[in-house]
N, C-alpha and C. Protein backbone atom coordinates (compact mmCIF):
# COMPACT_ATOMS: atom_id res chain seq x y z
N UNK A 1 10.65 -8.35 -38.95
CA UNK A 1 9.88 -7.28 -38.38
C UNK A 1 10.75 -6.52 -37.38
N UNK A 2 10.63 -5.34 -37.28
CA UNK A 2 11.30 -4.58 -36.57
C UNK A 2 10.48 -3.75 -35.29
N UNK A 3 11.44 -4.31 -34.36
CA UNK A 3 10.75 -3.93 -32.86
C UNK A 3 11.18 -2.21 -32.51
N UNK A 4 10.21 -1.64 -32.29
CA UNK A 4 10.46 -0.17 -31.38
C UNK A 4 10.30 -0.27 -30.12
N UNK A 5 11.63 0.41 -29.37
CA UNK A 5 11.47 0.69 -27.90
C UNK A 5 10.42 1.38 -27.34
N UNK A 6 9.63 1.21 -26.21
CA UNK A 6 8.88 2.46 -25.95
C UNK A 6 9.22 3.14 -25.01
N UNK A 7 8.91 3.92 -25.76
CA UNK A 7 9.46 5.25 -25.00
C UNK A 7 7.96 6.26 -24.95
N UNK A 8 8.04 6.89 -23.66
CA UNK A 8 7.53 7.50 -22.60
C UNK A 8 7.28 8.65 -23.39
N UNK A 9 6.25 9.24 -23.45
CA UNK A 9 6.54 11.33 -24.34
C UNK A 9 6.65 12.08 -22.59
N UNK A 10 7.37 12.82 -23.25
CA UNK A 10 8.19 13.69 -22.40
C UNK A 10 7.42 14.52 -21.40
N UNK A 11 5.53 14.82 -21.62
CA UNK A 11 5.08 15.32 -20.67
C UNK A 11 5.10 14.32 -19.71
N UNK A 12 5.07 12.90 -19.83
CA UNK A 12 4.55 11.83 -18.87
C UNK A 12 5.82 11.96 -17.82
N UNK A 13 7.04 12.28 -18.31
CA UNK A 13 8.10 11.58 -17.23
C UNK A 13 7.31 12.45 -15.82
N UNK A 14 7.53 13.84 -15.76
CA UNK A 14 7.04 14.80 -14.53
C UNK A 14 5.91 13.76 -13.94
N UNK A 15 5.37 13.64 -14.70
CA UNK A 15 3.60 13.03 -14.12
C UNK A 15 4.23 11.49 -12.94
N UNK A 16 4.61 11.30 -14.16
CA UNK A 16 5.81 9.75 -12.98
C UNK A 16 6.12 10.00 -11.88
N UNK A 17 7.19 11.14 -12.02
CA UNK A 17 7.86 11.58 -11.07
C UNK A 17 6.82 12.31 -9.91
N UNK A 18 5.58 13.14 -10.18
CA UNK A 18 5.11 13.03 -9.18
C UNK A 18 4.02 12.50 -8.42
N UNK A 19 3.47 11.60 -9.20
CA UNK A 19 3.10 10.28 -9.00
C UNK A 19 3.61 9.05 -7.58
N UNK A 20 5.18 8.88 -8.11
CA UNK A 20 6.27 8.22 -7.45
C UNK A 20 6.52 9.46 -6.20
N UNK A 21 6.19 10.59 -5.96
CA UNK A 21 5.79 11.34 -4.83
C UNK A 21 5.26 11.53 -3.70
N UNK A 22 4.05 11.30 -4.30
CA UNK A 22 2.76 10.86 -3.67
C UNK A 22 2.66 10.00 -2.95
N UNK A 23 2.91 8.77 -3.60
CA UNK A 23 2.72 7.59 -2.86
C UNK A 23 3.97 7.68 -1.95
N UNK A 24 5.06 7.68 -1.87
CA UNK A 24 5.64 7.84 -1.24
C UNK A 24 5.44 9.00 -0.18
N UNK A 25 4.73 9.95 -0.31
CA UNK A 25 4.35 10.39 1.23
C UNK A 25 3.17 10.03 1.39
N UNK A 26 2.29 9.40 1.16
CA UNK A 26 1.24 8.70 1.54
C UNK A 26 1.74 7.51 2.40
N UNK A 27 3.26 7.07 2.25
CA UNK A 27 3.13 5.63 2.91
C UNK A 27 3.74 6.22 4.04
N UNK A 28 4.61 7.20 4.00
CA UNK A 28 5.37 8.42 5.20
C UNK A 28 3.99 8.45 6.22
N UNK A 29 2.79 9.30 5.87
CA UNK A 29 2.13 9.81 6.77
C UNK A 29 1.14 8.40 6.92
N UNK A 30 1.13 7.20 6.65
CA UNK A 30 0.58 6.25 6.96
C UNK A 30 1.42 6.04 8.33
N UNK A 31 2.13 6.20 8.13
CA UNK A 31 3.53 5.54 9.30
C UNK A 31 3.28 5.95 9.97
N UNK A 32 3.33 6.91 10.18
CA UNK A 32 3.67 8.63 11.67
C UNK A 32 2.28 8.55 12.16
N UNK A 33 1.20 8.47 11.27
CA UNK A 33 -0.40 8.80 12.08
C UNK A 33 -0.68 8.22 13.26
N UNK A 34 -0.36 6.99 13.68
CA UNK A 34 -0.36 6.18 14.92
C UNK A 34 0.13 6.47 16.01
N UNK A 35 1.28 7.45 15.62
CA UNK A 35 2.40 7.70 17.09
C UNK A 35 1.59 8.94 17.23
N UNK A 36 1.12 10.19 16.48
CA UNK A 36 0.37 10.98 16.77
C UNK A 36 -0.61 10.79 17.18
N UNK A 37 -1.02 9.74 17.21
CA UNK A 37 -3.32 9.56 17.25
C UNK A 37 -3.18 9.96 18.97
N UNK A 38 -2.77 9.73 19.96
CA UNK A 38 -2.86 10.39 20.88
C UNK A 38 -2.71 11.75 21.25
N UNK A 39 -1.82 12.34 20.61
CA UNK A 39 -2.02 13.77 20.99
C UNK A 39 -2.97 14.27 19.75
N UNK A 40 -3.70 13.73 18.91
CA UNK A 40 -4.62 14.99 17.82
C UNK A 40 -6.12 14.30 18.45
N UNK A 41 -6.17 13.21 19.66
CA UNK A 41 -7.34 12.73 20.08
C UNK A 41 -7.92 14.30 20.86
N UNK A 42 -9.32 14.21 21.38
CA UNK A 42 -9.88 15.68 22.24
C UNK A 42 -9.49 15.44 23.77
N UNK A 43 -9.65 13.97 24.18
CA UNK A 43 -9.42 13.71 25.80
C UNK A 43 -7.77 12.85 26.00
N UNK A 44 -7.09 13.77 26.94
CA UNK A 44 -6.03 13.11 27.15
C UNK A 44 -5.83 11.56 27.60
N UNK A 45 -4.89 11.00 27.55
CA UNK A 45 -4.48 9.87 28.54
C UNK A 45 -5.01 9.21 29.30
N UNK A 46 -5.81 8.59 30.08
CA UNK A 46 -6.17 8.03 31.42
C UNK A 46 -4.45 8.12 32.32
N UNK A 47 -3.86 7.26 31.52
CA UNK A 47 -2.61 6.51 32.35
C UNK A 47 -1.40 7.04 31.37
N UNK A 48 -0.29 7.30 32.37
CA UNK A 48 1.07 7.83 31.97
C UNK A 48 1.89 6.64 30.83
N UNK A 49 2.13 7.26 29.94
CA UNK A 49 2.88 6.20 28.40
C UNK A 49 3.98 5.23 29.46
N UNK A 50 5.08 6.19 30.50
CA UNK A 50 6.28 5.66 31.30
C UNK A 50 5.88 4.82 32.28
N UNK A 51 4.54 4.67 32.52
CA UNK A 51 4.39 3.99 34.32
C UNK A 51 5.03 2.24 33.47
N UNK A 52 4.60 2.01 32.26
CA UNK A 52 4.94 0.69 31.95
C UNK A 52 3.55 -0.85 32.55
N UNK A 53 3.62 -1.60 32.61
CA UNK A 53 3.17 -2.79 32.74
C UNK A 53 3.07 -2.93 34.61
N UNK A 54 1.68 -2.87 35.14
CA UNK A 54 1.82 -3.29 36.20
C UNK A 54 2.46 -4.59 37.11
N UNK A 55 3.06 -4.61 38.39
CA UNK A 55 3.69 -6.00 38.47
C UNK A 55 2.54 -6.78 39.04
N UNK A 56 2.20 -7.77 38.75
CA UNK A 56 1.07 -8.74 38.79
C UNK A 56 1.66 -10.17 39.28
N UNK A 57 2.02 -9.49 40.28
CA UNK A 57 3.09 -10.95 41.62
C UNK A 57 2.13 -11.80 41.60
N UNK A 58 1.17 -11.50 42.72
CA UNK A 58 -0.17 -12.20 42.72
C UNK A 58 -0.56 -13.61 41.98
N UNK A 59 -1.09 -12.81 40.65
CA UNK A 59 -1.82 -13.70 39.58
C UNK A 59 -0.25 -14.66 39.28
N UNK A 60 0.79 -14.20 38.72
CA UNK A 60 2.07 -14.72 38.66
C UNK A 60 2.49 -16.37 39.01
N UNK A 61 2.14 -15.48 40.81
CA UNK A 61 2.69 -16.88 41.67
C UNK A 61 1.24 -17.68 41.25
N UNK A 62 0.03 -17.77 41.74
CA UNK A 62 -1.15 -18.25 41.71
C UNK A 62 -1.12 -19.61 40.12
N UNK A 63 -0.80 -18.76 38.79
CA UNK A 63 -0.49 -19.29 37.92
C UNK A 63 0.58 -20.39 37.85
N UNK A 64 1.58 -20.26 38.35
CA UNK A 64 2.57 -21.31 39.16
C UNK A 64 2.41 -22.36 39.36
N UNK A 65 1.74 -21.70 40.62
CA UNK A 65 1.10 -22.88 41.38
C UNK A 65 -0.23 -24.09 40.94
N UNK A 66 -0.62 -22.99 40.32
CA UNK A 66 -1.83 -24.67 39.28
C UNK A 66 -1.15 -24.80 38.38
N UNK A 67 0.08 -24.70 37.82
CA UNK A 67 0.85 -25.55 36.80
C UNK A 67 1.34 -26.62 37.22
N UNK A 68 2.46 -25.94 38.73
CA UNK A 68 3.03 -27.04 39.13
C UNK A 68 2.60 -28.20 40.15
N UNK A 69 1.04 -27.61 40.96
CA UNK A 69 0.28 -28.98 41.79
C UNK A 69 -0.58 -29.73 40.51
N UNK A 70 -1.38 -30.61 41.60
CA UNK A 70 -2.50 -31.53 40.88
C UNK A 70 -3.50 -30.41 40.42
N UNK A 71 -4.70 -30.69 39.26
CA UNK A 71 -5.29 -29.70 38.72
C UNK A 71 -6.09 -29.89 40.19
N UNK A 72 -7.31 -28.28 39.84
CA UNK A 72 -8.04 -28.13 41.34
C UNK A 72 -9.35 -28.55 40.82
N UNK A 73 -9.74 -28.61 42.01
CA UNK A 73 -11.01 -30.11 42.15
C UNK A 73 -11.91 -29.03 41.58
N UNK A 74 -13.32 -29.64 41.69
CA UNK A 74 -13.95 -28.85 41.17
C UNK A 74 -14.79 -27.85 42.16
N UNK A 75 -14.77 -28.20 43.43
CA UNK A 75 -15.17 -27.17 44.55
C UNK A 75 -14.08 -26.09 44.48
N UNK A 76 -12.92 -25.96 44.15
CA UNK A 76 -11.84 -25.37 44.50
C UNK A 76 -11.77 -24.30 43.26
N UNK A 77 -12.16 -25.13 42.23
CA UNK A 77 -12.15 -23.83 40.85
C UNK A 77 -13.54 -22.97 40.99
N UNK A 78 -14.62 -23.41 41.58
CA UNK A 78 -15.45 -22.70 41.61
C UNK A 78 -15.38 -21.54 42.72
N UNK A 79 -15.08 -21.72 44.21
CA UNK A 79 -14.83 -21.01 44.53
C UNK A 79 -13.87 -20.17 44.44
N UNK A 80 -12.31 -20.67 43.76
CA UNK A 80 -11.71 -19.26 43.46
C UNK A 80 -12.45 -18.62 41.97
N UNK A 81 -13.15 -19.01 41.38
CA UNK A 81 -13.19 -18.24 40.20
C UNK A 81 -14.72 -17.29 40.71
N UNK A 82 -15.45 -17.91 41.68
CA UNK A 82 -16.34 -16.80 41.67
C UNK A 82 -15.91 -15.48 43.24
N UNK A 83 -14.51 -15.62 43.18
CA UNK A 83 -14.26 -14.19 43.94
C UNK A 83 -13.80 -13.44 42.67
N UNK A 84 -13.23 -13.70 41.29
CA UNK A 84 -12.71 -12.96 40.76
C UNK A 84 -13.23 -13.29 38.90
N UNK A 85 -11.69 -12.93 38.13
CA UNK A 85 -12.19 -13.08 37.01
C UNK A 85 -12.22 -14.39 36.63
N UNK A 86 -11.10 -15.28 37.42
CA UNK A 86 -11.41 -16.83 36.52
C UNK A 86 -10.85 -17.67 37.69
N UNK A 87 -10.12 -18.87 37.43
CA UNK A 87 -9.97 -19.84 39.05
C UNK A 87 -8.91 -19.73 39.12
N UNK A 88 -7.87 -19.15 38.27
CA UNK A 88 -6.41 -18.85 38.90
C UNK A 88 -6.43 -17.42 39.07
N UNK A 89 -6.78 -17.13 38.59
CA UNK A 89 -6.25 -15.12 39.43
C UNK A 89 -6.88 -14.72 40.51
N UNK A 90 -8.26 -15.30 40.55
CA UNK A 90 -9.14 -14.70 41.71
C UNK A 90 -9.43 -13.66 41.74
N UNK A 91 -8.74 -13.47 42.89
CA UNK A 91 -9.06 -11.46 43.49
C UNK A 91 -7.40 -11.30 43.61
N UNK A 92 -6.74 -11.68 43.27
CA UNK A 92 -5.55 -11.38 43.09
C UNK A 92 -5.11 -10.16 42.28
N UNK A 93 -4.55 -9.05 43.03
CA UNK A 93 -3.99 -7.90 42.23
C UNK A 93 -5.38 -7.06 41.52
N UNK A 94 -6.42 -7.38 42.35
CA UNK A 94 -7.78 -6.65 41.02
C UNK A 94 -8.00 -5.27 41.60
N UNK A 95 -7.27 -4.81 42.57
CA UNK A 95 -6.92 -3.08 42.38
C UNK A 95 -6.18 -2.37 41.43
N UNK A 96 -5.37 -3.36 40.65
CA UNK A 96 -4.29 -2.94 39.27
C UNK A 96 -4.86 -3.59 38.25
N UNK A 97 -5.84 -4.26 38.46
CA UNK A 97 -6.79 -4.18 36.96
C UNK A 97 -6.98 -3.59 36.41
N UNK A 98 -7.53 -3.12 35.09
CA UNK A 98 -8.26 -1.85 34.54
C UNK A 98 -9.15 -2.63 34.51
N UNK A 99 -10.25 -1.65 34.38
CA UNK A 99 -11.84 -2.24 34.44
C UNK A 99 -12.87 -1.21 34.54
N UNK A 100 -13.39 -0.57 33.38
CA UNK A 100 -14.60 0.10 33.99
C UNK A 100 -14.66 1.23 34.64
N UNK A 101 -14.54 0.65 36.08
CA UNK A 101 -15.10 0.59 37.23
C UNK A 101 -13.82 2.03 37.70
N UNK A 102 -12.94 1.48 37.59
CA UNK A 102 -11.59 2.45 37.89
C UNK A 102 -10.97 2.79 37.29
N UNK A 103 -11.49 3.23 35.89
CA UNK A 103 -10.53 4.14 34.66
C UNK A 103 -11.62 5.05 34.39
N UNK A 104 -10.85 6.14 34.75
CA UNK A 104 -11.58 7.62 34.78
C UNK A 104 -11.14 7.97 33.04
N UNK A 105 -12.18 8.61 32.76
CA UNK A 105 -12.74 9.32 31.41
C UNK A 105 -12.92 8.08 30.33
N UNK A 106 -12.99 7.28 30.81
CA UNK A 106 -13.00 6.35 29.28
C UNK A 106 -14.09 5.88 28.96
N UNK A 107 -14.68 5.85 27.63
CA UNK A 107 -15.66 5.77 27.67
C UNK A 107 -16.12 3.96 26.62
N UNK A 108 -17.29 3.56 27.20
CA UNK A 108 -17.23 2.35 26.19
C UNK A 108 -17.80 2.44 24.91
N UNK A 109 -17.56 1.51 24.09
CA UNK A 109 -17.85 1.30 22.45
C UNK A 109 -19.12 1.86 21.87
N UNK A 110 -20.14 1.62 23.41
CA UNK A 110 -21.83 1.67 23.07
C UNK A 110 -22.09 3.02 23.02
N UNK A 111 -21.24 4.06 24.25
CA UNK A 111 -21.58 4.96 24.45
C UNK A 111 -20.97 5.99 23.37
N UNK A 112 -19.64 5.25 22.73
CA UNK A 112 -19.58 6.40 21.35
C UNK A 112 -20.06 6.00 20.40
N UNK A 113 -20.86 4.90 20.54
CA UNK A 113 -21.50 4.81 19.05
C UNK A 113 -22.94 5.73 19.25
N UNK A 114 -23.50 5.56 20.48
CA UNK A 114 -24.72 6.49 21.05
C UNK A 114 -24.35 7.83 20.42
N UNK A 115 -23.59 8.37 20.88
CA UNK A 115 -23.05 9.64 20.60
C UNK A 115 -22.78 10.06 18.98
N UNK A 116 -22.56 9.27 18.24
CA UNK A 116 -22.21 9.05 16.94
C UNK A 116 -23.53 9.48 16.30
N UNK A 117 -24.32 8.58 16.10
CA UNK A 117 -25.45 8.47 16.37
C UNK A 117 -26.69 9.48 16.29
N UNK A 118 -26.28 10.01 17.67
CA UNK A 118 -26.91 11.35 17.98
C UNK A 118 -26.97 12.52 17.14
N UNK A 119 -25.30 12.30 17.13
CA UNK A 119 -24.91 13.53 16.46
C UNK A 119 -25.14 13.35 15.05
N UNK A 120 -25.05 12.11 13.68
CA UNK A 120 -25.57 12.11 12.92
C UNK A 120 -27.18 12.43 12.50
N UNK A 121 -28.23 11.68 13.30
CA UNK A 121 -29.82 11.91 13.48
C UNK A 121 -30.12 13.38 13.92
N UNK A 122 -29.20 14.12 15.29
CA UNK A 122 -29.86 15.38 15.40
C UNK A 122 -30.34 15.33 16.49
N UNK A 123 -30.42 14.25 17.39
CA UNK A 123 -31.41 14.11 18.33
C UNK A 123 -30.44 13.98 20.00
């Protein structure tokens, strides 16, 4: 029995070729969309891209220090954890937190889904 190569008809190669196009700038603008999503968002920034990582001495040393003493009793975890977020950070550094409370324009999950919402229903 005799085998034939297959071969492609000649309108298909183009179609390949721009086919093999496509996807290839589909995986291009998959890439790039992320570094843009901030500037094609409507509300700028809260915080500058350069300020970098706050220094968090504070929590730092604090962390340290219940590694390297005896663990803390249990009067001792309760009262540092109810000045702050947990029993080693405390209130340590919680003016360079983000939170809420002190990040101007941002809004939470509930309130754009509210908005979502709205604007789908009409109401």
């Amino acid at each position: 029995m005799k085998s034939f190569p297959f071969q492609l008809p000649a309108w298909l190669r183009p179609v390949r070729l721009l086919l093999a196009a496509c996807v290839c700038a589909l995986l291009v603008f998959t890439y790039v969309t992320p570094a843009y999503s901030g500037i094609l968002t409507e509300k700028a920034p809260t915080s500058s891209t350069k300020d970098g990582e706050a220094n968090l001495l504070d929590i730092e040393g604090k962390s340290q220090e219940a590694i390297l003493k005896d663990p803390y009793s249990l009067k001792q975890t309760q009262t540092e954890a109810n000045k702050g977020l947990n029993e080693i950070q405390g209130d340590s550094d919680i003016d360079k937190m983000k939170r809420p409370e002190n990040t101007r324009g941002a809004e939470s999950v509930e309130d754009k889904v509210k908005e979502a919402l709205e604007g789908i229903t009409g109401k």
